[in-house]
C-alpha atoms as a PDB file:
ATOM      1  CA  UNK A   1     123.413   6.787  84.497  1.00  0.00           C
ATOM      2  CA  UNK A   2     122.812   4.244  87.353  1.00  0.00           C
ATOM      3  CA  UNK A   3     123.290   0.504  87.693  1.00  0.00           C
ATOM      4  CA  UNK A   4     120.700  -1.273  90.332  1.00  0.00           C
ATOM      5  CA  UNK A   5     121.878  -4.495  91.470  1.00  0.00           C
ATOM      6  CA  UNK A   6     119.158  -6.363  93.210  1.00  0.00           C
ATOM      7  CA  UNK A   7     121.463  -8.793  96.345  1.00  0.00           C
ATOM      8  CA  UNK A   8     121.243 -10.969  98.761  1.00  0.00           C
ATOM      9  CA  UNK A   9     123.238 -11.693 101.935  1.00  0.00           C
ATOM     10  CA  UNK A  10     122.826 -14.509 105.013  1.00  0.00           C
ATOM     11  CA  UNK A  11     125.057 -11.893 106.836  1.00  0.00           C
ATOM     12  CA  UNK A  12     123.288  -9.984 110.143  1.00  0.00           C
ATOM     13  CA  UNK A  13     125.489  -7.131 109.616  1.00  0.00           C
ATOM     14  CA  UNK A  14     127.850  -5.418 108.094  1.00  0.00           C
ATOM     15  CA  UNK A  15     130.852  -4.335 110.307  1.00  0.00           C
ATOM     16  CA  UNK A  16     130.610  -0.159 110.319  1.00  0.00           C
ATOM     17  CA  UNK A  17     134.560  -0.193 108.935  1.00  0.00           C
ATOM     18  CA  UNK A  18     133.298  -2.222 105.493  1.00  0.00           C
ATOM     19  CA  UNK A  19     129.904  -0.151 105.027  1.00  0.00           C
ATOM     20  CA  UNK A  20     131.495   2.073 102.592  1.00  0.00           C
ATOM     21  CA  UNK A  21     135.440   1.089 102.420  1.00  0.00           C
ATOM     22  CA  UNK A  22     135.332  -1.863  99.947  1.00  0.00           C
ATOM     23  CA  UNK A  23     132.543   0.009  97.896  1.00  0.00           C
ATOM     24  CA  UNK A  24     136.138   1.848  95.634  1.00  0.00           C
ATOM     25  CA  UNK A  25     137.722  -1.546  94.915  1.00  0.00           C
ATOM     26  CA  UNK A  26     134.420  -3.526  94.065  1.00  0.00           C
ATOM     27  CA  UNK A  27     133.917  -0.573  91.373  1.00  0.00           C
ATOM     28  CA  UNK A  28     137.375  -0.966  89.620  1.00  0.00           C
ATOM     29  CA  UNK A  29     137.422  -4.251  89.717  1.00  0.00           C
ATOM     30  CA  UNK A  30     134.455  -3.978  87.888  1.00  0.00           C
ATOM     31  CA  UNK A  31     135.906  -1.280  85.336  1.00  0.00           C
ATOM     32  CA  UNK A  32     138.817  -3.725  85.344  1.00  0.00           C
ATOM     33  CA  UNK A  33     137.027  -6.504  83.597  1.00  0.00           C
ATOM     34  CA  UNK A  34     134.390  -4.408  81.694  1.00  0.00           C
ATOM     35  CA  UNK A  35     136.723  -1.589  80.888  1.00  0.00           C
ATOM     36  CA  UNK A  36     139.699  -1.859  81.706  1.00  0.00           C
ATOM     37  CA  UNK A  37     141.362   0.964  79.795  1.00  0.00           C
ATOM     38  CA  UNK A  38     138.933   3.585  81.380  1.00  0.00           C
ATOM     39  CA  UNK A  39     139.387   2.114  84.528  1.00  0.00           C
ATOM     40  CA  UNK A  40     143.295   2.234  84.526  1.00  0.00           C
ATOM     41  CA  UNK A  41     142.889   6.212  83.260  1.00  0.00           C
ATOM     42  CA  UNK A  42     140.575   7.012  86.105  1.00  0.00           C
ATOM     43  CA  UNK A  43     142.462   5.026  88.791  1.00  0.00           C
ATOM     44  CA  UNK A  44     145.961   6.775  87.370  1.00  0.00           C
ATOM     45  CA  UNK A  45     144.941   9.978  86.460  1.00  0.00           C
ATOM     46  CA  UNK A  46     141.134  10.829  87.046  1.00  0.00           C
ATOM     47  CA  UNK A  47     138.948  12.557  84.365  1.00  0.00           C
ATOM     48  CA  UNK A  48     139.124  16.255  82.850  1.00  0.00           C
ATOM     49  CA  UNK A  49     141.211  19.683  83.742  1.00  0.00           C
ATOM     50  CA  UNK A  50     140.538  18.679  87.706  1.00  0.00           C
ATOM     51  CA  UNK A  51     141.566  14.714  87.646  1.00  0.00           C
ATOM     52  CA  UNK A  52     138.629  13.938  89.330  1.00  0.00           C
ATOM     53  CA  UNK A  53     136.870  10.357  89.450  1.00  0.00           C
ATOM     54  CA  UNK A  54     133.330  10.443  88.298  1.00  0.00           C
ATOM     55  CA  UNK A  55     131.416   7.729  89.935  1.00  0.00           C
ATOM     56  CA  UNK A  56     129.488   7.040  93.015  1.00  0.00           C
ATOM     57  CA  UNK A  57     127.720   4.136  95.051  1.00  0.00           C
ATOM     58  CA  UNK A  58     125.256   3.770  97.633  1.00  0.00           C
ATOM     59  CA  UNK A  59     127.083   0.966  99.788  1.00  0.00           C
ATOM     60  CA  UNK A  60     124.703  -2.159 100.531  1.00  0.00           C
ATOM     61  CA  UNK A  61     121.430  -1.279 101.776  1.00  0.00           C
ATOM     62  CA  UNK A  62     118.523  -3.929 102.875  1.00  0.00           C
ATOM     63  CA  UNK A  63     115.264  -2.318 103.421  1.00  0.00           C
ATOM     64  CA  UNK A  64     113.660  -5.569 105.751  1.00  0.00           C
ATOM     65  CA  UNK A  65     116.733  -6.277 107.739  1.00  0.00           C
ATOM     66  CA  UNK A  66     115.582  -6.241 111.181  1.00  0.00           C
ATOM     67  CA  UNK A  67     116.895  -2.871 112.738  1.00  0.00           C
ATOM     68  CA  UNK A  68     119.260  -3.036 116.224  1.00  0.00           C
ATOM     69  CA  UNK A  69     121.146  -0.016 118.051  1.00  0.00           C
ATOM     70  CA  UNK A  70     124.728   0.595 116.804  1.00  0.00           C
ATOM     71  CA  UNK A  71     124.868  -1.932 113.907  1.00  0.00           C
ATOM     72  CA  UNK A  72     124.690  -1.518 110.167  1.00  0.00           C
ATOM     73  CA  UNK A  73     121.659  -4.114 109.875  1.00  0.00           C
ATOM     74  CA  UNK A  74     121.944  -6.451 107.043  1.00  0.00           C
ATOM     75  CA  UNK A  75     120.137  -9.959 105.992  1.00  0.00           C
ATOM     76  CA  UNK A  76     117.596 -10.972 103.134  1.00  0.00           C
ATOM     77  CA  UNK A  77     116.921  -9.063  99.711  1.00  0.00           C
ATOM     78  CA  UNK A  78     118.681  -5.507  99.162  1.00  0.00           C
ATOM     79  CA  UNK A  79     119.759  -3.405  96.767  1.00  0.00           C
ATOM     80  CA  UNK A  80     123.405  -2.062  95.514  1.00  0.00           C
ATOM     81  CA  UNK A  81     123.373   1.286  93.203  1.00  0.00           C
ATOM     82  CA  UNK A  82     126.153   2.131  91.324  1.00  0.00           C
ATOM     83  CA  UNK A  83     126.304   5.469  89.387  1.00  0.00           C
ATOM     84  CA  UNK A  84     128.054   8.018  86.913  1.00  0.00           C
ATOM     85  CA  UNK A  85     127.712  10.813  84.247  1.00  0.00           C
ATOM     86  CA  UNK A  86     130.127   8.533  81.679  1.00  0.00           C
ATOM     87  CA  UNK A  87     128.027   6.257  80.280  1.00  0.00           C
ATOM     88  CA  UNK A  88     131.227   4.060  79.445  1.00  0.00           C
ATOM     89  CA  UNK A  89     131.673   3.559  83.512  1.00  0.00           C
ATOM     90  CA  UNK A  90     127.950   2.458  84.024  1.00  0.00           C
ATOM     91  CA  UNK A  91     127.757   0.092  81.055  1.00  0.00           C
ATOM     92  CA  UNK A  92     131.434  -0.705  81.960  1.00  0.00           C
ATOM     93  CA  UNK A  93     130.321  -2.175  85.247  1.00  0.00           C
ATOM     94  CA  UNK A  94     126.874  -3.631  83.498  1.00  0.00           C
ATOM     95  CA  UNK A  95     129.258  -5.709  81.309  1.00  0.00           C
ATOM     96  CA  UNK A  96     131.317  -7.240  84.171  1.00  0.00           C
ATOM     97  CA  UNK A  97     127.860  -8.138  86.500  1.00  0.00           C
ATOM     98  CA  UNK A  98     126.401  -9.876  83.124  1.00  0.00           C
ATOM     99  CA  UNK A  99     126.269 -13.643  84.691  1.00  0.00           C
ATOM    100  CA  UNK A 100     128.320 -13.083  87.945  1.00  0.00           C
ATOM    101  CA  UNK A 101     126.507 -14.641  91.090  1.00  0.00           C
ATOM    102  CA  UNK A 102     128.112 -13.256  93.891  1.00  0.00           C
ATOM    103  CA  UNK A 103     130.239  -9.782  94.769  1.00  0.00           C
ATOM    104  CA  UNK A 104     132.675  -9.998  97.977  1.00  0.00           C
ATOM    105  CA  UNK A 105     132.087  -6.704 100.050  1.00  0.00           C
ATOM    106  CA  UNK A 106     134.967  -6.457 102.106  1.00  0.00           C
ATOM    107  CA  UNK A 107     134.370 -10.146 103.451  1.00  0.00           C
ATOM    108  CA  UNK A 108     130.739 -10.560 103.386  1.00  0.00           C
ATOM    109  CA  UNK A 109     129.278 -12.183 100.358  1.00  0.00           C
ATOM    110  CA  UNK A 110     126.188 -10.515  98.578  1.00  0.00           C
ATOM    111  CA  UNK A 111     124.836 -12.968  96.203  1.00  0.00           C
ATOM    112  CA  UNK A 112     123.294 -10.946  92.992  1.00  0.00           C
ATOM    113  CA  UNK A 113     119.756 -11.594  91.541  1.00  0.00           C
ATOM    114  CA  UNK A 114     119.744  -8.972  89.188  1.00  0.00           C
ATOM    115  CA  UNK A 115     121.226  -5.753  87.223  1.00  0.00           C
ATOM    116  CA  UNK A 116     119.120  -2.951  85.666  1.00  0.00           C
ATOM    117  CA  UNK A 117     119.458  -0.003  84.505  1.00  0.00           C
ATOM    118  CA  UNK A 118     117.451   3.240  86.835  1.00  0.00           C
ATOM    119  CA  UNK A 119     115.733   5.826  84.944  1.00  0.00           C
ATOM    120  CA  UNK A 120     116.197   8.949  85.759  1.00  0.00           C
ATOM    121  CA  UNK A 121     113.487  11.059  88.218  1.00  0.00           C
ATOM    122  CA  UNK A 122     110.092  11.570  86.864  1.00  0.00           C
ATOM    123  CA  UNK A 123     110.436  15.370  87.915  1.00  0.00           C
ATOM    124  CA  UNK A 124     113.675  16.019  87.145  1.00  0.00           C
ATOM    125  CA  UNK A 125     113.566  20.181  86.401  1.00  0.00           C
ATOM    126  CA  UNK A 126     115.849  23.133  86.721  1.00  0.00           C
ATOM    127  CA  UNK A 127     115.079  23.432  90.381  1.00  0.00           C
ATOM    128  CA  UNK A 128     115.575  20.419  92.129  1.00  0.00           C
ATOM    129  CA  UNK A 129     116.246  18.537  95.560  1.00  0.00           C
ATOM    130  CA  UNK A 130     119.164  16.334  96.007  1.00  0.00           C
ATOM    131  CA  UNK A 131     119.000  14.276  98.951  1.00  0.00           C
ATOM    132  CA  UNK A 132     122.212  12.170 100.259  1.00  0.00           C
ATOM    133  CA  UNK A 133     121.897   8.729 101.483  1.00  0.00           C
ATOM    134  CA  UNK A 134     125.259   8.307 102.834  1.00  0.00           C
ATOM    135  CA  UNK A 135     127.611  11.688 104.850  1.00  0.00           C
ATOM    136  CA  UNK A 136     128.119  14.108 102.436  1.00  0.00           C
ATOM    137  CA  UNK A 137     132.144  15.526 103.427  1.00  0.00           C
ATOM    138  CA  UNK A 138     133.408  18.758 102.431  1.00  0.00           C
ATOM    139  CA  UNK A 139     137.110  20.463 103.264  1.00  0.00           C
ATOM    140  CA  UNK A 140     137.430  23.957 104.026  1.00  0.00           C
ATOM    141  CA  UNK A 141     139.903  26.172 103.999  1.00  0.00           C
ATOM    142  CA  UNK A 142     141.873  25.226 107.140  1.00  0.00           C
ATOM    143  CA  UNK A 143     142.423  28.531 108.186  1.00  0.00           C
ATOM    144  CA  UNK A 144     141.348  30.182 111.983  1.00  0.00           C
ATOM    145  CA  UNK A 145     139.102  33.643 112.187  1.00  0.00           C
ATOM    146  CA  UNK A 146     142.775  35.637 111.220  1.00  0.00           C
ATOM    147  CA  UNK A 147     143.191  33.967 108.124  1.00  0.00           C
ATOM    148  CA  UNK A 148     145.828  31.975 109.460  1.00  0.00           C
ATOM    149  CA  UNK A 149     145.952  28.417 107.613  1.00  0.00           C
ATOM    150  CA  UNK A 150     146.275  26.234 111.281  1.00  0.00           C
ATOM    151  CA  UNK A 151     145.748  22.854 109.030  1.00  0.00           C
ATOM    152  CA  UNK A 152     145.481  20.942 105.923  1.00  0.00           C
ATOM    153  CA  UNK A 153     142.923  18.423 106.748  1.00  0.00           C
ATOM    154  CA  UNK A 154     139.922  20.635 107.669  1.00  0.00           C
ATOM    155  CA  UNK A 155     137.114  18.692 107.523  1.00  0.00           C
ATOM    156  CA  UNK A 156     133.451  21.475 107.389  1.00  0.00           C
ATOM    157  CA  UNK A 157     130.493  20.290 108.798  1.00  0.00           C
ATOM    158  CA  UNK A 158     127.080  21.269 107.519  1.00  0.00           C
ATOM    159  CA  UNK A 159     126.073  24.698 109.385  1.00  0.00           C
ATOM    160  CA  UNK A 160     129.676  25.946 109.509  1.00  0.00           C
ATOM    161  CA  UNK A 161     130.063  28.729 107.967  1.00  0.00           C
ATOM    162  CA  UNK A 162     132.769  27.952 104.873  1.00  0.00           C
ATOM    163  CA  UNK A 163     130.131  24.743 104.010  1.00  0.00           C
ATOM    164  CA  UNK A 164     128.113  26.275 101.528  1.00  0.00           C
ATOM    165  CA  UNK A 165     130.600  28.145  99.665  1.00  0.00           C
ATOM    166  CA  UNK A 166     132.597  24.751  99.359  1.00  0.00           C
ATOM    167  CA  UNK A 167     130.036  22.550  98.542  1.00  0.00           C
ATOM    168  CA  UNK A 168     128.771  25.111  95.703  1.00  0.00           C
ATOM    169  CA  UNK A 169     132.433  25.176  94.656  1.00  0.00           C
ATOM    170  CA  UNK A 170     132.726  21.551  94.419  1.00  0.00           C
ATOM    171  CA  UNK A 171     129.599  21.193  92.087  1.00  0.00           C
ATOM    172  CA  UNK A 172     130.924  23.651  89.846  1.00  0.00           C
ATOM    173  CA  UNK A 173     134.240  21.913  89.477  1.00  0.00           C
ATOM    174  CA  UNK A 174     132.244  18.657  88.821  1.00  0.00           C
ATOM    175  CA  UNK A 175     130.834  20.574  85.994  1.00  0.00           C
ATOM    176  CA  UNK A 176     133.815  21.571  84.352  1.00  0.00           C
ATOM    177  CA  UNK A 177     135.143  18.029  84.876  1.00  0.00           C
ATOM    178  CA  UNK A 178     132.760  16.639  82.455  1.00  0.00           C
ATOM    179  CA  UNK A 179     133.404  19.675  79.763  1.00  0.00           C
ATOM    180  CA  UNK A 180     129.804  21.298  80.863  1.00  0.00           C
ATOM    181  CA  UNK A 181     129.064  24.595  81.774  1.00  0.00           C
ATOM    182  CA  UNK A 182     129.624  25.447  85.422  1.00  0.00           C
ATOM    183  CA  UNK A 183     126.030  26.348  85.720  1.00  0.00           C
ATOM    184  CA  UNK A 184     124.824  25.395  89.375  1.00  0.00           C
ATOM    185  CA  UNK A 185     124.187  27.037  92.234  1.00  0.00           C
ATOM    186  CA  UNK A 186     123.716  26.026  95.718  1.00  0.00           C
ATOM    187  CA  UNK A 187     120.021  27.479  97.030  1.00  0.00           C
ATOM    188  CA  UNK A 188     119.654  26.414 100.546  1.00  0.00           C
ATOM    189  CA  UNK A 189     120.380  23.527 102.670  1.00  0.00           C
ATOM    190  CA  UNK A 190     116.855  21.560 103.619  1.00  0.00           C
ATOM    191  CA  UNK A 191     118.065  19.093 105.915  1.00  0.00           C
ATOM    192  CA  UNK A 192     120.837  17.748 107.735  1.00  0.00           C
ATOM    193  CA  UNK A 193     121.347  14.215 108.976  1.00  0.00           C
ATOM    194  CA  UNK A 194     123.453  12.821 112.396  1.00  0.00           C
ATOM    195  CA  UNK A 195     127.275  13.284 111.874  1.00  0.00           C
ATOM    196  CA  UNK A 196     129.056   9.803 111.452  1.00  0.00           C
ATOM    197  CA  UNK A 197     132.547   8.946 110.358  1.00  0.00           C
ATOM    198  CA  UNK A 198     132.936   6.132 107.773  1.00  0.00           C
ATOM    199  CA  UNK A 199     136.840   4.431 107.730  1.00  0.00           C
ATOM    200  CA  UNK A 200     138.381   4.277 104.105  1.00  0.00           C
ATOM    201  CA  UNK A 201     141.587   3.923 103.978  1.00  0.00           C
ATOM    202  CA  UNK A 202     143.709   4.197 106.768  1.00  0.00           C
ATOM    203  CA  UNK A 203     141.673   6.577 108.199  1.00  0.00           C
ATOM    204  CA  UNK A 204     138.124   7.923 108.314  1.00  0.00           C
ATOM    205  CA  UNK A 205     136.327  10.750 106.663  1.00  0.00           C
ATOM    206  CA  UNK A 206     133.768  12.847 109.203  1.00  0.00           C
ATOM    207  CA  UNK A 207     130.569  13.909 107.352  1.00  0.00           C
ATOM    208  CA  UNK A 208     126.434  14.170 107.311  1.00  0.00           C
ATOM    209  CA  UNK A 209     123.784  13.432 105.029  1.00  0.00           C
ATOM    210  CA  UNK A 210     122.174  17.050 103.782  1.00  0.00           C
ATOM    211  CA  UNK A 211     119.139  17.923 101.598  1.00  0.00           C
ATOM    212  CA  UNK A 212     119.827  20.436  99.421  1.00  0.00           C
ATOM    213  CA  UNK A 213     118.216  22.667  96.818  1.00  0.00           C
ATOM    214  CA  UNK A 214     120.443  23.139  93.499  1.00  0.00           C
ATOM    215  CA  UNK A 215     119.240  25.033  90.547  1.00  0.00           C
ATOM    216  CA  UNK A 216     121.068  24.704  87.306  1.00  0.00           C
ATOM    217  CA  UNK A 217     120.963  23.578  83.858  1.00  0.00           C
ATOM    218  CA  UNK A 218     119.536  20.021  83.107  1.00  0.00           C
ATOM    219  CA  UNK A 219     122.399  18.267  81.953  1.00  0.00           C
ATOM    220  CA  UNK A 220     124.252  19.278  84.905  1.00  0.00           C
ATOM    221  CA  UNK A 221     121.707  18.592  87.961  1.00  0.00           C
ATOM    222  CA  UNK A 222     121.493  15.156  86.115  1.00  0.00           C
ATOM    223  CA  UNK A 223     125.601  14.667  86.212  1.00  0.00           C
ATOM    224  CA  UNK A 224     125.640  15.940  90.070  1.00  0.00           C
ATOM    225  CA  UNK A 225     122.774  13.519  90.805  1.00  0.00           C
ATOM    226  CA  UNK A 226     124.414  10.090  89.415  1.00  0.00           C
ATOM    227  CA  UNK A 227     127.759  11.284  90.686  1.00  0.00           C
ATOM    228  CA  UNK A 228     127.055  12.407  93.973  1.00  0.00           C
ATOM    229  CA  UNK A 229     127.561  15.449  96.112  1.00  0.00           C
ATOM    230  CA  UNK A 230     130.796  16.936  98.305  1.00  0.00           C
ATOM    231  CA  UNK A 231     133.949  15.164  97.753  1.00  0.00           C
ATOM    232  CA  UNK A 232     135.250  11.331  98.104  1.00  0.00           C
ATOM    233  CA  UNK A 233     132.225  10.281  95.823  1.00  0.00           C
ATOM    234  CA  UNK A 234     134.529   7.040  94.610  1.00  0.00           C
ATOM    235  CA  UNK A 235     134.585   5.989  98.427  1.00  0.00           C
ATOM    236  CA  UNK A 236     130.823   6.031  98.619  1.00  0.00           C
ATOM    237  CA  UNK A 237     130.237   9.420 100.521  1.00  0.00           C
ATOM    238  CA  UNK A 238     127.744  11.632  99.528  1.00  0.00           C
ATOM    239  CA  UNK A 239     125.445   9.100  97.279  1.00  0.00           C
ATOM    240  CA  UNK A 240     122.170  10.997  96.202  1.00  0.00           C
ATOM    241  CA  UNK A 241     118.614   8.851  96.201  1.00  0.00           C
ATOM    242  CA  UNK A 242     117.214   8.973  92.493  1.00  0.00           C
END
């Protein structure tokens, strides 16, 4: 399920270091109001045999705002999406936007007009093309041609060769998060978008935006596709476009 919250902002931009980063506490402070026992479980201890967190959001994004080099252009009417395969998070969230005017994204002030519900894709099928919005970031295995492990924070770029293996990997485990069936598989990578490193945390998280073809069973494409794809979903990284 996905929330779409129609905003606002005055702002010009958003600074490139609060694109994404405030997107994870916005979301459980939402949970925190609207459900706060879910919230606490998924902040503590994450959700099925692989503790993941099963949610996702698109970061701020304002179609008119006048476009300039190097800056994350903001200004006028936009549109927030938040999603997730547990209902209870989505309608969570719905219940703490019901009447609230304005959400604080890491210092800039989005004023909300609306919140609604978004269907699911008219041609949703077993087949189907997931496109990411925002970097999509994977980690390999952190080991050199010999099989020697050289480093724990390996960071795999579309193209390289562990990326597809991962990514499939990480689908499958998404899968068995939510008690379904591990049935997806990875067909072929469409697309990929520029590089670009988002900060969350103390650090930042290197990734690109891919298209790629998954084929699987219904219920699961339709999980992946509100939850998003690669890892860091909860930070706003790999968001998919309904």
């Amino acid at each position: 399920m996905r929330l779409r919250v129609e905003i606002s902002t005055a702002a010009a931009e958003i600074p490139w270091d609060c694109v994404l980063k405030p997107g994870r506490a916005v979301c459980y402070g939402l949970l925190a109001r609207g459900a706060p026992k879910l919230g606490r479980l998924l902040h503590e201890k994450g959700w099925g045999p692989h503790g993941m967190v099963p949610f996702g959001f698109s970061g701020p994004v304002f179609p008119g705002a006048p476009r300039r080099r190097g800056v994350y252009a903001a200004g006028g009417r936009g549109v927030l999406e938040l999603g997730s395969p547990l209902p209870d998070v989505v309608m969570g969230w719905s219940s703490a936007l019901a009447g609230r005017e304005l959400i604080d994204w890491g210092g800039v002030a989005l004023r909300v007009h609306g919140v609604a519900l978004a269907g699911p894709p008219d041609a949703a099928g077993p087949r189907s093309r997931f496109r990411a919005l925002t970097p999509v970031v994977m980690k390999g295995s952190g080991r050199d041609e010999a099989g020697i492990r050289t480093t724990r924070q390996a960071w795999v770029l579309p193209g390289e060769p562990e990326y597809p293996v991962y990514l499939e990997n990480n689908l499958r485990r998404k899968a068995e998060t939510l008690g379904l069936e591990p049935d997806v598989t990875l067909e072929h990578i469409t697309w990929i978008g520029p590089k670009r490193s988002f900060a969350i945390g103390d650090g930042k998280k290197p990734g690109a935006p891919v298209e790629a073809e998954l084929s699987g069973s219904l219920e699961v494409l339709a999980a992946i596709r509100d939850w998003g794809l690669g890892q860091a979903n909860s930070a706003g990284f790999g968001w998919v476009l309904a």
